[in-house]
Each structure stands twice: as structure tokens, then as C-alpha cells.
N, C-alpha and C. Protein backbone atom coordinates (compact mmCIF):
# COMPACT_ATOMS: atom_id res chain seq x y z
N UNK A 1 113.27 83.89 130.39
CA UNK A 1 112.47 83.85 129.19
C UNK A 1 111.00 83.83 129.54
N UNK A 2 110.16 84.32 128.59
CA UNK A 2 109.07 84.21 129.23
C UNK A 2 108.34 82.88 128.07
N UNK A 3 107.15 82.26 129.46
CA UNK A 3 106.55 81.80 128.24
C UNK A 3 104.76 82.09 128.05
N UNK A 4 104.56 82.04 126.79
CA UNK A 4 103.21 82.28 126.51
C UNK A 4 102.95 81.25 126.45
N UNK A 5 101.43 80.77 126.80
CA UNK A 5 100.65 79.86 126.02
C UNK A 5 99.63 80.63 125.18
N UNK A 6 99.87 80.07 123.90
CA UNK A 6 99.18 80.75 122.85
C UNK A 6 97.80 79.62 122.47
N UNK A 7 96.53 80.01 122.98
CA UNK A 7 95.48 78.72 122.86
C UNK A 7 95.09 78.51 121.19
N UNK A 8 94.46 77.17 120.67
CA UNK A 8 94.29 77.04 119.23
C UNK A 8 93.39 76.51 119.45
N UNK A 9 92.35 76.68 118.14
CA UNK A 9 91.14 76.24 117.99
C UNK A 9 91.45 75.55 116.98
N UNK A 10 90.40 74.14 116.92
CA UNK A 10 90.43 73.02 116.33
C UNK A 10 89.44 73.58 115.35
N UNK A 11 90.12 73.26 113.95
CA UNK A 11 88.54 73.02 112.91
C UNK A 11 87.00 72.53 113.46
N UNK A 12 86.79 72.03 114.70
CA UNK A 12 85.74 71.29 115.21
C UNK A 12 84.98 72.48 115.58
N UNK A 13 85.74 73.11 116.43
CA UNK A 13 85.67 74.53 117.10
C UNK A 13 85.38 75.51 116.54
N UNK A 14 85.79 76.01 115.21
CA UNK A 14 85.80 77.19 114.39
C UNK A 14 84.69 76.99 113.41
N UNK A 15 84.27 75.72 112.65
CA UNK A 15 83.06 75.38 112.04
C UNK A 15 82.36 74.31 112.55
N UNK A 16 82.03 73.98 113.39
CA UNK A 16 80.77 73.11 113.90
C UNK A 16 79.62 72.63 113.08
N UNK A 17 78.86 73.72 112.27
CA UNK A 17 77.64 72.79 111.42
C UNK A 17 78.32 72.93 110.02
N UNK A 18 79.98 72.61 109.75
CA UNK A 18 80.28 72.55 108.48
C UNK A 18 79.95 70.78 108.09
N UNK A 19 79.17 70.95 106.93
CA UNK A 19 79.12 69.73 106.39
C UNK A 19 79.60 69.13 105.23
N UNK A 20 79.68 67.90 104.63
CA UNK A 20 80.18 67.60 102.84
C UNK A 20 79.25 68.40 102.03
N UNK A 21 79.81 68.57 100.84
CA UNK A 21 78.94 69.25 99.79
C UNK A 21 78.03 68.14 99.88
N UNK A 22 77.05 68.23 98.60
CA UNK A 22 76.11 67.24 98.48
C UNK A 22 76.23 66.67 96.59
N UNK A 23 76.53 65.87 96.57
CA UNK A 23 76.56 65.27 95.24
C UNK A 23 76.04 66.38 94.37
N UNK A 24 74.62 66.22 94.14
CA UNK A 24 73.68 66.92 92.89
C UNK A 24 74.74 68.48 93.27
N UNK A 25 74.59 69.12 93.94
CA UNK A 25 75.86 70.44 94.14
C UNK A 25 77.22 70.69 93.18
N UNK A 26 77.66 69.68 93.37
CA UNK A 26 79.00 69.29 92.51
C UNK A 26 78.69 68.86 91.30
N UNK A 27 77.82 67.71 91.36
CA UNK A 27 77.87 67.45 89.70
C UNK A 27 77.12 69.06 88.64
N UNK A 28 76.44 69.87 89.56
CA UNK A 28 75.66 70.89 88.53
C UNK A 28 76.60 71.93 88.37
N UNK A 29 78.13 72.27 89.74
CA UNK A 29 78.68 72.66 89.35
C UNK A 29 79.48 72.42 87.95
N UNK A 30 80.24 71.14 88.13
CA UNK A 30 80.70 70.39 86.96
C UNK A 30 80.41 70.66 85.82
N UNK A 31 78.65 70.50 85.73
CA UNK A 31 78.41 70.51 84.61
C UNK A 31 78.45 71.97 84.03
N UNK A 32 78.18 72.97 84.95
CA UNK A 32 77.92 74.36 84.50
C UNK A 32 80.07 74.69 84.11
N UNK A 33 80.60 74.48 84.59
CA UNK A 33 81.87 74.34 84.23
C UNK A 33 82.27 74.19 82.91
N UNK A 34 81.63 72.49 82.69
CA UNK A 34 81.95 72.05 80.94
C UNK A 34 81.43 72.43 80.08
N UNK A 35 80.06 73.46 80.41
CA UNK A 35 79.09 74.37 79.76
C UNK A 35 80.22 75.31 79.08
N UNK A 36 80.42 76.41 80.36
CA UNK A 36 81.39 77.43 80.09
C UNK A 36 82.11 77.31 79.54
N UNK A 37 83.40 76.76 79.55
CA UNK A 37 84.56 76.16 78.73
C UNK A 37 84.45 75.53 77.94
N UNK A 38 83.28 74.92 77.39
CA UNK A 38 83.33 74.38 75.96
C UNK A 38 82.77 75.25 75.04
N UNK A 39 81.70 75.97 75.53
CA UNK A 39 81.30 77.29 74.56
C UNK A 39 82.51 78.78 74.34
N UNK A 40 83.12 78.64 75.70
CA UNK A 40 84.23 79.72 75.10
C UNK A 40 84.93 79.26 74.19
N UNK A 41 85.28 77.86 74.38
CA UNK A 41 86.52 77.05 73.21
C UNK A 41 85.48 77.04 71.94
N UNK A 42 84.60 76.98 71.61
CA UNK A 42 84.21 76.38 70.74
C UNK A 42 83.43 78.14 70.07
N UNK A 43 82.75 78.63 70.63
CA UNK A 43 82.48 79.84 70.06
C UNK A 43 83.77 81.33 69.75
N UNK A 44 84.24 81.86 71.39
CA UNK A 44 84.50 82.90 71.45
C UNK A 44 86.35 82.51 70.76
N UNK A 45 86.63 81.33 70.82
CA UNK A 45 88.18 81.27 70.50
C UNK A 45 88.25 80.96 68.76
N UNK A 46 86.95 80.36 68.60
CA UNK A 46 87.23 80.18 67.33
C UNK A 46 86.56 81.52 66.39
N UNK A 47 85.95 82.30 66.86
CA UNK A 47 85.55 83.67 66.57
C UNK A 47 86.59 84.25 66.22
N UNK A 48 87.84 84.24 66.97
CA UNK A 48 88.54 84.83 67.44
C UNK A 48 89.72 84.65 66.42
N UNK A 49 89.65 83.54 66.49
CA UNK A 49 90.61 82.74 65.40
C UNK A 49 90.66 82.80 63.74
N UNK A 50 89.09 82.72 63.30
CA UNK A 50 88.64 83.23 62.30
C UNK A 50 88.79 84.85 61.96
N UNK A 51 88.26 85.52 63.09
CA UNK A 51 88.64 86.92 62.71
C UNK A 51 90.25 87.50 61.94
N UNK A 52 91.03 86.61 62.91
CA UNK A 52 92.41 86.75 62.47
C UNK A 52 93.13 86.07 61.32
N UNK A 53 92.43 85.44 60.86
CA UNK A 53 92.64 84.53 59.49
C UNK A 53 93.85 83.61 59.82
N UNK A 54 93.45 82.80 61.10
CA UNK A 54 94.06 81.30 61.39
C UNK A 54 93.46 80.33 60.79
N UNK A 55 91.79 80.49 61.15
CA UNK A 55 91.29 79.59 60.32
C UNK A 55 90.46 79.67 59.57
N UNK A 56 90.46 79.26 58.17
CA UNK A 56 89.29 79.77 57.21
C UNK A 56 88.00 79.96 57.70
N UNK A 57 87.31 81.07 56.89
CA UNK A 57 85.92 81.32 57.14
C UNK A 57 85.28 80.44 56.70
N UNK A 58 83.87 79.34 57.39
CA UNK A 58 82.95 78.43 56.63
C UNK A 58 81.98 78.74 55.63
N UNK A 59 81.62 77.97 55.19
CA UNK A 59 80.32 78.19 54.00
C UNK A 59 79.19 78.32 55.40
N UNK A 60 78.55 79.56 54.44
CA UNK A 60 76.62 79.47 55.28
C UNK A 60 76.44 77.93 55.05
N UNK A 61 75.73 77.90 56.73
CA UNK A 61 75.06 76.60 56.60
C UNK A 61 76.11 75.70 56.85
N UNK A 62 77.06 75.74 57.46
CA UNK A 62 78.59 74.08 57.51
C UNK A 62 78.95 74.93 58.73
N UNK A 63 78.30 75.72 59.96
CA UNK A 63 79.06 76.24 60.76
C UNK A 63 79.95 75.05 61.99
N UNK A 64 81.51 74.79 61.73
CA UNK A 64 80.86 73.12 62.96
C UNK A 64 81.02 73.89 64.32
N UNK A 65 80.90 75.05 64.90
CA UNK A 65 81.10 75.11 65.88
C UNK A 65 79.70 74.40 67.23
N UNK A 66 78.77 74.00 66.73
CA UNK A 66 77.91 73.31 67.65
C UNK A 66 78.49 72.17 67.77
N UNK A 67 78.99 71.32 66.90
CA UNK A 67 79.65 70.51 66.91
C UNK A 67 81.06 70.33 67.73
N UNK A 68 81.75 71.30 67.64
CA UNK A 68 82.51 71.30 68.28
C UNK A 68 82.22 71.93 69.31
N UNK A 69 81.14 72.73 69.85
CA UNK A 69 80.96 72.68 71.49
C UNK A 69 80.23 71.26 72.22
N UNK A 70 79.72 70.43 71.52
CA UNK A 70 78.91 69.39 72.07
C UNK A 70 80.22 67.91 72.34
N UNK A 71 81.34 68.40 71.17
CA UNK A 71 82.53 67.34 71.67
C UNK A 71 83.27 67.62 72.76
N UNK A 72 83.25 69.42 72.77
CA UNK A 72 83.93 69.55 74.34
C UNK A 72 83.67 69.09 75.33
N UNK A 73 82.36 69.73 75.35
CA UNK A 73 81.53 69.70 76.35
C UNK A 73 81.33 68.09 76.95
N UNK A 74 81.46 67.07 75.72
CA UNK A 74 81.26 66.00 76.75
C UNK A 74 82.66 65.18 76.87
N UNK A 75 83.89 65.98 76.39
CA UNK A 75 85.00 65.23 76.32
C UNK A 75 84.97 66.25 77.83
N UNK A 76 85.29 67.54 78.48
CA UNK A 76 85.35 68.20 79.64
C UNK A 76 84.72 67.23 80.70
N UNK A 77 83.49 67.42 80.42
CA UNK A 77 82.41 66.75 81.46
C UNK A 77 83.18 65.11 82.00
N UNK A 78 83.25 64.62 80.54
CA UNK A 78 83.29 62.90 81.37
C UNK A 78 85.33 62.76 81.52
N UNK A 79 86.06 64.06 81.61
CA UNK A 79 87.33 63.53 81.91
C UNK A 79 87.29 64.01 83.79
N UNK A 80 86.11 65.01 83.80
CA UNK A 80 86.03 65.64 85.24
C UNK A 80 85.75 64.81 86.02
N UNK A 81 84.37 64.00 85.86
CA UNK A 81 83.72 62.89 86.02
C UNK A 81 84.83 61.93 86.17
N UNK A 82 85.36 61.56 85.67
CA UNK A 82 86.54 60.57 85.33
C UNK A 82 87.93 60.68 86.82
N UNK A 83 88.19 62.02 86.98
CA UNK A 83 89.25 62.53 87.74
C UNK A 83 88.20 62.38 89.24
N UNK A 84 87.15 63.08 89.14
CA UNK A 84 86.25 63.09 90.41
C UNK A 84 86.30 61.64 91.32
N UNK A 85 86.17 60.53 90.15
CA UNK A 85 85.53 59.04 90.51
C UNK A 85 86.91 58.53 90.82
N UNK A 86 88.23 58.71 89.74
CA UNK A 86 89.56 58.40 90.73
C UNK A 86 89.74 59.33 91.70
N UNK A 87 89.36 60.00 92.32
CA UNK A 87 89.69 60.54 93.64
C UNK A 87 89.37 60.41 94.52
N UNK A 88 87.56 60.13 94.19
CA UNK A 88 86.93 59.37 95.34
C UNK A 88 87.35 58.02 95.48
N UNK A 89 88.11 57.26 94.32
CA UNK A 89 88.50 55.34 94.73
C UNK A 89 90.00 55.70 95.67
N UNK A 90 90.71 56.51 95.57
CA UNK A 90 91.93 56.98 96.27
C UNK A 90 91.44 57.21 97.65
N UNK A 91 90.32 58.26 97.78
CA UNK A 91 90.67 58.75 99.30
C UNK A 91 89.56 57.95 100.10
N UNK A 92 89.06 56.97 99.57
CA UNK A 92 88.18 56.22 100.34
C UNK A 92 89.03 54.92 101.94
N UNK A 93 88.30 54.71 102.45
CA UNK A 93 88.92 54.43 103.97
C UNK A 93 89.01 52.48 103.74
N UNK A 94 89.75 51.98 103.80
CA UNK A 94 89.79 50.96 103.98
C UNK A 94 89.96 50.56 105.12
């Protein structure tokens, strides 16, 4: 039989100046995240929805969709926030 040695490089080896993200990085991702997805939910689905006569058309002037992007947006944001902060109390080193 023959044998090979097949050599492996360590993550140490293959990225050397890889570092942690940096906080402000993540949270602006985050936030640009709960941006996106609360304005699609709140504009383009309910556009969408209305067009198709799911849900009634509003009176000029009673539009709630700001309203309902500003509840997404901070119900998204602070459940991310929320999941982020239990993950960091989990994988922390005792």
C-alpha cells in the first residue's frame, strides 16, 4: 500500500492578520438590516397587498404605513440586539 502524507494548513496559517469584526461594523450592519426589512414589510408588501384587495385602501391622510415601518423596524432591531447579546452571554469563556 502506499502511503501519502497529505500536509494541512491550520486556520493560523491560511489567515494570519484575520481579525474580530468590530462592534460599530455589526451594529450598522444590523441596523441597515432592520432598515431594509421593515420598509419592504411595511411599504412594498403592503403595496402589494392593497393592490390585490387583501387589504382595504386608506383614507388620504391615515396612511399607517410609517407607522408600521417604525414598529418593525424597532421590534427587528431590538429582537437582533436581543439574540446578538444572548449569544455573546453563551459563548463567553468562563
Amino acid at each position: 500500500m502506499n502511503d501519502y502524507s497529505i500536509q494541512t494548513s491550520s486556520d493560523e496559517q491560511l489567515f494570519p492578520f484575520e481579525s474580530r469584526p468590530r462592534t460599530t461594523t455589526v451594529l450598522a450592519f444590523l441596523t441597515l438590516a432592520a432598515l431594509t426589512l421593515s420598509y419592504l414589510g411595511a411599504y412594498a408588501v403592503a403595496g402589494a397587498l392593497v393592490d390585490s384587495d387583501v387589504l382595504p385602501h386608506w383614507l388620504p391622510g391615515h396612511d399607517p404605513r410609517p407607522r408600521w415601518f417604525a414598529c418593525l423596524f424597532a421590534a427587528l432591531l431590538g429582537a437582533s440586539l436581543l439574540v446578538s447579546a444572548v449569544a455573546r452571554f453563551l459563548s463567553r469563556e468562563t
